[in-house]
PDB file of N, CA and C in Angstrom:
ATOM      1  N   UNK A   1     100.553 -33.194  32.000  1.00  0.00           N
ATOM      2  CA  UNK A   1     100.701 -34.133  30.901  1.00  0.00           C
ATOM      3  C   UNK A   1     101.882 -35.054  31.192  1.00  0.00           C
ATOM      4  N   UNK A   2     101.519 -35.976  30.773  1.00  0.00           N
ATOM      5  CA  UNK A   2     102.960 -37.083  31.211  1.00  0.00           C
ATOM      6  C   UNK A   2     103.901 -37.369  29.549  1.00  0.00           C
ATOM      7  N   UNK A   3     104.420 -37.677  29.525  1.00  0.00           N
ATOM      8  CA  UNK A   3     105.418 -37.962  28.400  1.00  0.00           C
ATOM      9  C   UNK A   3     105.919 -39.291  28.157  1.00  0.00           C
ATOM     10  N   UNK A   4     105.479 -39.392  27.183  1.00  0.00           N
ATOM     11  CA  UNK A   4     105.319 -41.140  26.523  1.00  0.00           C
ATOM     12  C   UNK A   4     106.666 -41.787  26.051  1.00  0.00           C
ATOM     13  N   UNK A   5     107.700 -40.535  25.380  1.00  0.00           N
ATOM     14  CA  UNK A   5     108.549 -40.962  24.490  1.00  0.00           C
ATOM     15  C   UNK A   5     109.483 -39.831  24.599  1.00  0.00           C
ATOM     16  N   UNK A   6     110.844 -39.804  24.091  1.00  0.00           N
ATOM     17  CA  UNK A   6     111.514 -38.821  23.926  1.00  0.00           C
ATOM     18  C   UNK A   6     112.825 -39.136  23.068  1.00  0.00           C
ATOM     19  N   UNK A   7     113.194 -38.627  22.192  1.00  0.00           N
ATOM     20  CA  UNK A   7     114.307 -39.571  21.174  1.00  0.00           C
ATOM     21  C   UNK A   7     114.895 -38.392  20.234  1.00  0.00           C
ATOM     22  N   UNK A   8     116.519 -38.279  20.567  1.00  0.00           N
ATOM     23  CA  UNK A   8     116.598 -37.892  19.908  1.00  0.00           C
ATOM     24  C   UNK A   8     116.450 -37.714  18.213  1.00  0.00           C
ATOM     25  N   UNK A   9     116.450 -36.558  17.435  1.00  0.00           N
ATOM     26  CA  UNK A   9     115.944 -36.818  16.280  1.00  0.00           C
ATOM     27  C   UNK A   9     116.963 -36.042  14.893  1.00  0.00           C
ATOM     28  N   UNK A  10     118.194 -35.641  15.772  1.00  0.00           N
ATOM     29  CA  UNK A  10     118.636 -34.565  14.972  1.00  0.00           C
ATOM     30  C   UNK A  10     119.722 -33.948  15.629  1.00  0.00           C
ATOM     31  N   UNK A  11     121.149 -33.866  14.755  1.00  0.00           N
ATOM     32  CA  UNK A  11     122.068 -32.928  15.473  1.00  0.00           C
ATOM     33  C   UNK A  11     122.517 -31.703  14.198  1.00  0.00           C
ATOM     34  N   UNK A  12     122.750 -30.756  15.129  1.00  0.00           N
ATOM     35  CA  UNK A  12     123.546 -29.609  14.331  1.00  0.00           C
ATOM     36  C   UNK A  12     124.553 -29.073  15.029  1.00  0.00           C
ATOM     37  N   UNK A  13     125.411 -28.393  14.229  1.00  0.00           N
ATOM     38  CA  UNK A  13     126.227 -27.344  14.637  1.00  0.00           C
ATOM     39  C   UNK A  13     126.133 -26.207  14.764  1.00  0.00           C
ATOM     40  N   UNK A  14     125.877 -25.415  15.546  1.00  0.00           N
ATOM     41  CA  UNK A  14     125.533 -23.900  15.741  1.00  0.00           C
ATOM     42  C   UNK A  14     126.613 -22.848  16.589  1.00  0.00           C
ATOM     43  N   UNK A  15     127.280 -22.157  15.686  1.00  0.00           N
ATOM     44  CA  UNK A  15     128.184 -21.198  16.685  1.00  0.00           C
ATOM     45  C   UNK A  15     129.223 -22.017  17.117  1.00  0.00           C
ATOM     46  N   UNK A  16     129.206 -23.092  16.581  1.00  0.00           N
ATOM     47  CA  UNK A  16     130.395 -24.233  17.151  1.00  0.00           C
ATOM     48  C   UNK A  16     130.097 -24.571  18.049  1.00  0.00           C
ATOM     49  N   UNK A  17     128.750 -24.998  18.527  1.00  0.00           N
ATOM     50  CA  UNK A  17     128.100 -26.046  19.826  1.00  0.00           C
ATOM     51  C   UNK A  17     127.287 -26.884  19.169  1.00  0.00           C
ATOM     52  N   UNK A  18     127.889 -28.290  19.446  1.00  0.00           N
ATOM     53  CA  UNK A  18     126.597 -29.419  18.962  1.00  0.00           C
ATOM     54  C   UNK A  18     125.469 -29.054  19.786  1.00  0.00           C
ATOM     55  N   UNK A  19     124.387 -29.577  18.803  1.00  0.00           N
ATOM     56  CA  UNK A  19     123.130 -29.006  19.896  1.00  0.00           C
ATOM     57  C   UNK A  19     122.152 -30.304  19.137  1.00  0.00           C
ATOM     58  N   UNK A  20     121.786 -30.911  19.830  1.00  0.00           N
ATOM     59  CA  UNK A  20     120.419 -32.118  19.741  1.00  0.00           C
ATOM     60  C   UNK A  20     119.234 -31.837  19.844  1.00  0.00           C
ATOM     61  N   UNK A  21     118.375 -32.549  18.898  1.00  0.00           N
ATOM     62  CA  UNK A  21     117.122 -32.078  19.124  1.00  0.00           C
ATOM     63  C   UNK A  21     116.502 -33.159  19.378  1.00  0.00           C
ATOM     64  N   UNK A  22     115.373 -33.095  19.942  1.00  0.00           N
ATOM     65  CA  UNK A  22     114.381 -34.013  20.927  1.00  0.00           C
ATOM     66  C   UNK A  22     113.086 -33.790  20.216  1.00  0.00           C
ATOM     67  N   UNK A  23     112.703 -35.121  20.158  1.00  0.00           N
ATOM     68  CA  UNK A  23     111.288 -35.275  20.094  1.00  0.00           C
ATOM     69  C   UNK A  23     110.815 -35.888  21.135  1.00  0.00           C
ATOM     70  N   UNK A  24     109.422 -35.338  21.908  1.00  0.00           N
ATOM     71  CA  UNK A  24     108.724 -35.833  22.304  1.00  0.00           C
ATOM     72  C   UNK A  24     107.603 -35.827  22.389  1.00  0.00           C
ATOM     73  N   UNK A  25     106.345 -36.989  22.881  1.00  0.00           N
ATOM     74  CA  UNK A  25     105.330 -37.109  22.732  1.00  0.00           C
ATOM     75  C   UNK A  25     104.646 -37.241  24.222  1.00  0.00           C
ATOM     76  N   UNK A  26     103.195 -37.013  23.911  1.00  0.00           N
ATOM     77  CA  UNK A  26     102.651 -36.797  25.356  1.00  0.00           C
ATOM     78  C   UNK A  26     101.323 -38.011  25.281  1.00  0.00           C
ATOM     79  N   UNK A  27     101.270 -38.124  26.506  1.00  0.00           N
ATOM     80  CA  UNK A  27     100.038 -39.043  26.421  1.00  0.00           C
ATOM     81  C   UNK A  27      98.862 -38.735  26.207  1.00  0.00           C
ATOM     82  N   UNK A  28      98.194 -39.510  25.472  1.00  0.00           N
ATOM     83  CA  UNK A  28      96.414 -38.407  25.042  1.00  0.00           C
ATOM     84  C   UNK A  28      96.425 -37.133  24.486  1.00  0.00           C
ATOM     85  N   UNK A  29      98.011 -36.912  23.849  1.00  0.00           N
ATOM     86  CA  UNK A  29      98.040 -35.453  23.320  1.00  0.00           C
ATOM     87  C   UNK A  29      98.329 -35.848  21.422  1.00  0.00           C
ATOM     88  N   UNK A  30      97.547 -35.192  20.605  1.00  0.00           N
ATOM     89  CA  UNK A  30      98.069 -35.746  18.875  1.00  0.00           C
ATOM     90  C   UNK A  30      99.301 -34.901  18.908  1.00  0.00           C
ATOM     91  N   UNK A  31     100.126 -34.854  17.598  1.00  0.00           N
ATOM     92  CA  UNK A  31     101.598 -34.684  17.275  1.00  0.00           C
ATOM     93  C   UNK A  31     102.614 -34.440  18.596  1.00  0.00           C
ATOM     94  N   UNK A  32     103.429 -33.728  18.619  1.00  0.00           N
ATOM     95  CA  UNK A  32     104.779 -33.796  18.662  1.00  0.00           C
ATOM     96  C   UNK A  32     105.159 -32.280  19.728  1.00  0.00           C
ATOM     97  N   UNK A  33     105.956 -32.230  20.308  1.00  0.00           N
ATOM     98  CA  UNK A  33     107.124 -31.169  20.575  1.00  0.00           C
ATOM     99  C   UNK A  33     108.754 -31.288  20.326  1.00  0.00           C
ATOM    100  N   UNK A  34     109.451 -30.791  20.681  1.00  0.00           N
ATOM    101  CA  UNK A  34     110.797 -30.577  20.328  1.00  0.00           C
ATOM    102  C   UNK A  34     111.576 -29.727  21.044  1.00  0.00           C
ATOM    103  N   UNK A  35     112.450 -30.328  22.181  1.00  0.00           N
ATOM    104  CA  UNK A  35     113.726 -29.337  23.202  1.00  0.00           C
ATOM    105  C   UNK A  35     114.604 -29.289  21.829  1.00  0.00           C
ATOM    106  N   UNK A  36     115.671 -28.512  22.528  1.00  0.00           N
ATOM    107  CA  UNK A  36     117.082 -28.214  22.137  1.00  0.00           C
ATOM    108  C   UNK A  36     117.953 -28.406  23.276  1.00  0.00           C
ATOM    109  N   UNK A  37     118.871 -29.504  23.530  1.00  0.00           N
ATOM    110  CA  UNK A  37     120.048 -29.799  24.089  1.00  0.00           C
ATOM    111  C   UNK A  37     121.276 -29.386  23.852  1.00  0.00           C
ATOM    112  N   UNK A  38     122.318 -29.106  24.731  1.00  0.00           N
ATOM    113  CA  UNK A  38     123.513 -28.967  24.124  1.00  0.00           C
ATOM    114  C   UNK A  38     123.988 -30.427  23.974  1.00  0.00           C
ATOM    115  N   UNK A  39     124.309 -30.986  23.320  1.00  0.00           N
ATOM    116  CA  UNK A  39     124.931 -32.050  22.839  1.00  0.00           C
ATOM    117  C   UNK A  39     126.328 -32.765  23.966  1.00  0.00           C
ATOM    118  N   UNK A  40     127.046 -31.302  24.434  1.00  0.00           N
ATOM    119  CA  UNK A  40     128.102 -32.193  24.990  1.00  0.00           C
ATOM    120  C   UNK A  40     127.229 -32.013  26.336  1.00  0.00           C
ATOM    121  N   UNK A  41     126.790 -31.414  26.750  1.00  0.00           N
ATOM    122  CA  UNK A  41     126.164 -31.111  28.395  1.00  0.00           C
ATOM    123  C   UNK A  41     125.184 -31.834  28.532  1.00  0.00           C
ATOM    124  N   UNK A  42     124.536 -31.750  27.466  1.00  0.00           N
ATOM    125  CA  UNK A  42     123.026 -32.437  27.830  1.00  0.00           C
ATOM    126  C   UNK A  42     122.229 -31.334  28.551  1.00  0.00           C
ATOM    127  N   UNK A  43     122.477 -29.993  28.671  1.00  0.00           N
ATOM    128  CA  UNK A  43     121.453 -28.761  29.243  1.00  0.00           C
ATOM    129  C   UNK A  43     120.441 -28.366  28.190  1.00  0.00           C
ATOM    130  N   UNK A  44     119.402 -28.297  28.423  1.00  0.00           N
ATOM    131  CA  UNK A  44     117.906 -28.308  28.110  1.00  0.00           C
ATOM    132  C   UNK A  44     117.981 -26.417  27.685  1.00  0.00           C
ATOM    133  N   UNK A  45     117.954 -26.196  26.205  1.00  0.00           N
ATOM    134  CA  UNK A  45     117.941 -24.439  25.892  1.00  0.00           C
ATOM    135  C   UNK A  45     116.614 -23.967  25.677  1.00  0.00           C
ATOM    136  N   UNK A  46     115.785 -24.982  25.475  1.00  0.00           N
ATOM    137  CA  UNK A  46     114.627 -24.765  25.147  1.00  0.00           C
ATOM    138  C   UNK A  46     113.975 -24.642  26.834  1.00  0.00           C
ATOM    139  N   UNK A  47     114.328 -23.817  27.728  1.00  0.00           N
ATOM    140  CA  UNK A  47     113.794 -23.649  28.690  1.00  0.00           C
ATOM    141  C   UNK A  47     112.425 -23.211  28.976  1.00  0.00           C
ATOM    142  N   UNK A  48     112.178 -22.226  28.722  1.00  0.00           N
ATOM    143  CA  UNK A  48     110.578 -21.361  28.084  1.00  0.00           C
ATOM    144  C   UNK A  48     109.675 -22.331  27.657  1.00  0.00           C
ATOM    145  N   UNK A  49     109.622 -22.804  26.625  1.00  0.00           N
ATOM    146  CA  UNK A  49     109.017 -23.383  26.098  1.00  0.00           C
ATOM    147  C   UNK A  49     109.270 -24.245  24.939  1.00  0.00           C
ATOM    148  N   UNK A  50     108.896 -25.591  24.441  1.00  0.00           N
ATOM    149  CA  UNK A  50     109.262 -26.376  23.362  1.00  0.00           C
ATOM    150  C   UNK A  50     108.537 -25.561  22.087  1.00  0.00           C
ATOM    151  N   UNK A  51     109.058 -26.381  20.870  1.00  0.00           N
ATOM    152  CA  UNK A  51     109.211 -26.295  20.068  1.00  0.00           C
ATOM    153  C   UNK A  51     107.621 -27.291  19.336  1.00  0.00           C
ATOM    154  N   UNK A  52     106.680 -26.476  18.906  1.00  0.00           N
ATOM    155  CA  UNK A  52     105.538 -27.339  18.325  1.00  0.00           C
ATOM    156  C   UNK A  52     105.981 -28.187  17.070  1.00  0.00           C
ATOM    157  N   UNK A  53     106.741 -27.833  16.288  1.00  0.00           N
ATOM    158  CA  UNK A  53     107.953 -28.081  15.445  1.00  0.00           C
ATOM    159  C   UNK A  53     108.798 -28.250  14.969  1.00  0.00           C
ATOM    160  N   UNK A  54     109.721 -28.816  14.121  1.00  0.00           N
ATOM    161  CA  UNK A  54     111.148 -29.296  14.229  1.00  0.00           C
ATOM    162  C   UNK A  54     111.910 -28.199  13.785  1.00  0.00           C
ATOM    163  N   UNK A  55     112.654 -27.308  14.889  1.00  0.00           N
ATOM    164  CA  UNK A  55     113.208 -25.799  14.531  1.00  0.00           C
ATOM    165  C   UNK A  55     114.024 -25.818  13.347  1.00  0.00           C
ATOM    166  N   UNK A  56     113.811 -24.354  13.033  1.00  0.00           N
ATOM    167  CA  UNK A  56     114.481 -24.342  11.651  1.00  0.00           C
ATOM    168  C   UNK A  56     116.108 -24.034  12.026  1.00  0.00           C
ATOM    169  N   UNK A  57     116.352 -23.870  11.100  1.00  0.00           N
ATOM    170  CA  UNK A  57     118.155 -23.177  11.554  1.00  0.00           C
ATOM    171  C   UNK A  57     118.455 -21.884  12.339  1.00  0.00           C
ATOM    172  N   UNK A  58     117.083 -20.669  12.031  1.00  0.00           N
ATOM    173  CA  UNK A  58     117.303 -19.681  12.879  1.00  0.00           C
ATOM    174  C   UNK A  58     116.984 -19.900  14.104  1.00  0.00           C
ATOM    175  N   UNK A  59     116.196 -20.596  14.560  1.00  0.00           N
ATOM    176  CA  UNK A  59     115.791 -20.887  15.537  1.00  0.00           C
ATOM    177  C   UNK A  59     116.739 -21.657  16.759  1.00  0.00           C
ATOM    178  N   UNK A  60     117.176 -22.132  16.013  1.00  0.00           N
ATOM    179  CA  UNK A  60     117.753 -23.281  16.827  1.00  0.00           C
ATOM    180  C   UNK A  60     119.443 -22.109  17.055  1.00  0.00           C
ATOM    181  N   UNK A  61     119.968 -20.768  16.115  1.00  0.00           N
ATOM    182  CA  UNK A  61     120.574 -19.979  16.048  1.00  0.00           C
ATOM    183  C   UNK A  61     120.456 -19.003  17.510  1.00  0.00           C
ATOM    184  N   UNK A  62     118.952 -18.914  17.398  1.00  0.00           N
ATOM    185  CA  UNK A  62     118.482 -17.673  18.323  1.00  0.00           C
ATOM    186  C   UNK A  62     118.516 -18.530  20.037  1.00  0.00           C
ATOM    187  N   UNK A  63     118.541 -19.653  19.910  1.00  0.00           N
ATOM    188  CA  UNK A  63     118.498 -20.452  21.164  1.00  0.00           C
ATOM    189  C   UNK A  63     119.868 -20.522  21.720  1.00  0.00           C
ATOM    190  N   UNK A  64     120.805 -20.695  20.694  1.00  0.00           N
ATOM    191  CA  UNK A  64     122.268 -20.393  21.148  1.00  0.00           C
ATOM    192  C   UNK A  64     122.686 -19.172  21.922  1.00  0.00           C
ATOM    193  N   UNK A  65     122.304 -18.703  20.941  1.00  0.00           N
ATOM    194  CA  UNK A  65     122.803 -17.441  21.530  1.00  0.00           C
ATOM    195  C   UNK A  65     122.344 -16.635  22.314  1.00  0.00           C
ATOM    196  N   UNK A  66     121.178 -17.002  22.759  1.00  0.00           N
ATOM    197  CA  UNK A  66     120.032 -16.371  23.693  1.00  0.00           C
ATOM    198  C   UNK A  66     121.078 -17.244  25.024  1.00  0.00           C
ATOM    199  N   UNK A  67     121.110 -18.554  25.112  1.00  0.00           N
ATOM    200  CA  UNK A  67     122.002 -19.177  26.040  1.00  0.00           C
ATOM    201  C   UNK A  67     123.379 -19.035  26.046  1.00  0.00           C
ATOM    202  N   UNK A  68     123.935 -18.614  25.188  1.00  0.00           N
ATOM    203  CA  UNK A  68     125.550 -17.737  25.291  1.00  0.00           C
ATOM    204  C   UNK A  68     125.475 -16.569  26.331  1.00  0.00           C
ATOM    205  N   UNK A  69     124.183 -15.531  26.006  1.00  0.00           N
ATOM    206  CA  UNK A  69     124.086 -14.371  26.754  1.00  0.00           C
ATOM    207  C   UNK A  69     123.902 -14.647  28.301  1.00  0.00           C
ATOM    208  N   UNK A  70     122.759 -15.720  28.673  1.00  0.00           N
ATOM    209  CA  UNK A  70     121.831 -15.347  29.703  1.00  0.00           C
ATOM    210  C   UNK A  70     122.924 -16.832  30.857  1.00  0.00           C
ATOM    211  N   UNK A  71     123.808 -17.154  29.605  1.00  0.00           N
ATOM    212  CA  UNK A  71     124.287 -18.688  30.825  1.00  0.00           C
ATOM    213  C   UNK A  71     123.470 -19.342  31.561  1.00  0.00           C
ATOM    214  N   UNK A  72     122.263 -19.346  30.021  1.00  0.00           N
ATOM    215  CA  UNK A  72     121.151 -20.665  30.601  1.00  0.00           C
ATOM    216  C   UNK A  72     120.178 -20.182  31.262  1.00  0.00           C
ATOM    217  N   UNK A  73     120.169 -18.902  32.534  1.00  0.00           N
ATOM    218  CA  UNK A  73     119.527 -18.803  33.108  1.00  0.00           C
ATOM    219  C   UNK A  73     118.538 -17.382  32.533  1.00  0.00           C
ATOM    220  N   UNK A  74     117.303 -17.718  33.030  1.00  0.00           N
ATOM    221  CA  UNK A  74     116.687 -16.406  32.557  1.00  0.00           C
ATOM    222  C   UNK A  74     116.882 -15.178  33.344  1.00  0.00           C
ATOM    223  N   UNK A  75     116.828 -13.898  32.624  1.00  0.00           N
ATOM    224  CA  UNK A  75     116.605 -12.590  32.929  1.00  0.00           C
ATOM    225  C   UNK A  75     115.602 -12.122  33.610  1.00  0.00           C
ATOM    226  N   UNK A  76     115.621 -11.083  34.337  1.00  0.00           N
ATOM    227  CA  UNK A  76     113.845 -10.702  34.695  1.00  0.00           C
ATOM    228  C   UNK A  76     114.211  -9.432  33.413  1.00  0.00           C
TER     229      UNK A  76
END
């Protein structure tokens, strides 16, 4: 899939890390996805997989801190 658009749409504070959220759109695809950025880095937390939706607060909670633990990188 190629990607049409991408903009941010949203900042929060979580754990005391700005963190940005992204919308983007795909070509020939209907609605939306959604990364999670750190705000000052610009590193992508939503590694796994986006967001079909605009995360709620836990979510965007559990992404922190899932990336506090793993320092971004995944586990086996």
């Amino acid at each position: 899939m190629t990607v049409t658009s991408e903009r941010a749409v949203g900042e929060h504070t979580v754990s005391g890390r700005r963190v940005r959220v992204v919308e983007i759109t795909w070509r020939g695809q209907d609605g939306r996805s959604y990364d999670v950025e750190d705000a000052a880095t610009g590193d992508t937390l939503t590694l796994d997989e986006s967001f079909d939706a605009y995360p709620t607060p836990d979510q965007l909670a559990d992404l922190v801190t899932e990336h506090d633990h793993t320092g971004g990188n995944e586990q086996p």
